[in-house]
Protein backbone atom coordinates (compact mmCIF):
# COMPACT_ATOMS: atom_id res chain seq x y z
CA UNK A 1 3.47 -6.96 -1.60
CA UNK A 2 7.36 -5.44 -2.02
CA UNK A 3 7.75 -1.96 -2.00
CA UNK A 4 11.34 -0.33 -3.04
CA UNK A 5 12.43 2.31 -1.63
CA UNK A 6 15.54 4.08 -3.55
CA UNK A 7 15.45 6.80 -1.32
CA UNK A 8 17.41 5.97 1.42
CA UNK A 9 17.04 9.23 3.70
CA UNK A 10 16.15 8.26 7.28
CA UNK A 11 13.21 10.49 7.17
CA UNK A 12 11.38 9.09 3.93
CA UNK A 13 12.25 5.54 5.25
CA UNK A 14 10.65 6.26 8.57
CA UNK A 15 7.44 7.22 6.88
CA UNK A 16 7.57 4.58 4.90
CA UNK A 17 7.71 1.64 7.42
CA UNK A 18 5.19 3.89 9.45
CA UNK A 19 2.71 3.88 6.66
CA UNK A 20 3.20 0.49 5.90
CA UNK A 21 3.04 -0.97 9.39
CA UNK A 22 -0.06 1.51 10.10
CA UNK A 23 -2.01 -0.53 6.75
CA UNK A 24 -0.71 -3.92 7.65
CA UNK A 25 -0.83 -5.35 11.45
CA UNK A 26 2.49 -7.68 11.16
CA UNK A 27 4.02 -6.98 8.36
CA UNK A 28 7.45 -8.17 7.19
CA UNK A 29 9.36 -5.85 6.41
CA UNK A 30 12.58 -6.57 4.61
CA UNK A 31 15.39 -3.88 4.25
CA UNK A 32 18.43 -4.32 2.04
CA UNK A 33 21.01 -1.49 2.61
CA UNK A 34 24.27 -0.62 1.57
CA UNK A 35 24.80 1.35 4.86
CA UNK A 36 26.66 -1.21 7.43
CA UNK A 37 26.40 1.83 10.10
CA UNK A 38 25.39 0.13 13.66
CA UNK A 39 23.19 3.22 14.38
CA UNK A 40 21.30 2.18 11.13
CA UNK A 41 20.64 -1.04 12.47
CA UNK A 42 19.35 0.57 15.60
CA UNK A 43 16.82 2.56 14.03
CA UNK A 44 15.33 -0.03 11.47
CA UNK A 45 15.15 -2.27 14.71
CA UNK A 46 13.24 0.31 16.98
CA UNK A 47 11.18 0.56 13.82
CA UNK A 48 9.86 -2.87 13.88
CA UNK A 49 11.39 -4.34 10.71
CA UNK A 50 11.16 -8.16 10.73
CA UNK A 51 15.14 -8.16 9.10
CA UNK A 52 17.93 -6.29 7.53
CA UNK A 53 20.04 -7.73 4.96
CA UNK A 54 23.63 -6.00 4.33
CA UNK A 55 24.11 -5.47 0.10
CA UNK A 56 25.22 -7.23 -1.72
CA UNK A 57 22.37 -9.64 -1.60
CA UNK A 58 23.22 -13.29 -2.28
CA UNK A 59 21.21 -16.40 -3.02
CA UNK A 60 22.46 -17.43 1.26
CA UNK A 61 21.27 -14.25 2.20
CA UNK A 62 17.76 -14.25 0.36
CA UNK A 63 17.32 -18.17 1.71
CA UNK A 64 17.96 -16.95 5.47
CA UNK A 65 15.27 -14.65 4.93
CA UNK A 66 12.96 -16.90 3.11
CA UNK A 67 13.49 -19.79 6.15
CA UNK A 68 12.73 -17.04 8.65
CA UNK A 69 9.67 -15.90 7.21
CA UNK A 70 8.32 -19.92 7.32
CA UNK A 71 9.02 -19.64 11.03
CA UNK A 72 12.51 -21.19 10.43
CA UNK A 73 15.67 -19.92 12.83
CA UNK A 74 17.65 -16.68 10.92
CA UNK A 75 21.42 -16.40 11.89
């Protein structure tokens, strides 16, 4: 399942991984943000995400992610 979320408020975002994770046990949840702000980072981490990609996205970027979802190291 991918869900896109264009709103990128901190409070819709934090429902949204809520609802999510509260419907799936272990879910991987992917965000791709334009914000580079550390305290962003914080929060989608205390959230549980599995990773967050910085914008733009590139094919490197996309393969990380797919290599850590098969159990594969993520730098």
């Amino acid at each position: 399942m991918r869900i896109i979320i264009a709103d990128d408020s901190a409070f819709v975002r934090s429902i949204m991984i809520k609802a999510i994770k509260d419907k799936f046990p272990m879910p991987n949840i992917i965000v791709a943000s334009a914000d580079i702000q550390k305290a962003t980072h914080e929060e989608l981490n205390q959230m549980g995400i599995f990773k967050y990609i910085n914008k733009p996205l590139t094919a490197e970027k996309l393969s990380a992610i797919v290599d850590a979802i098969k159990g594969e190291s993520y730098a």
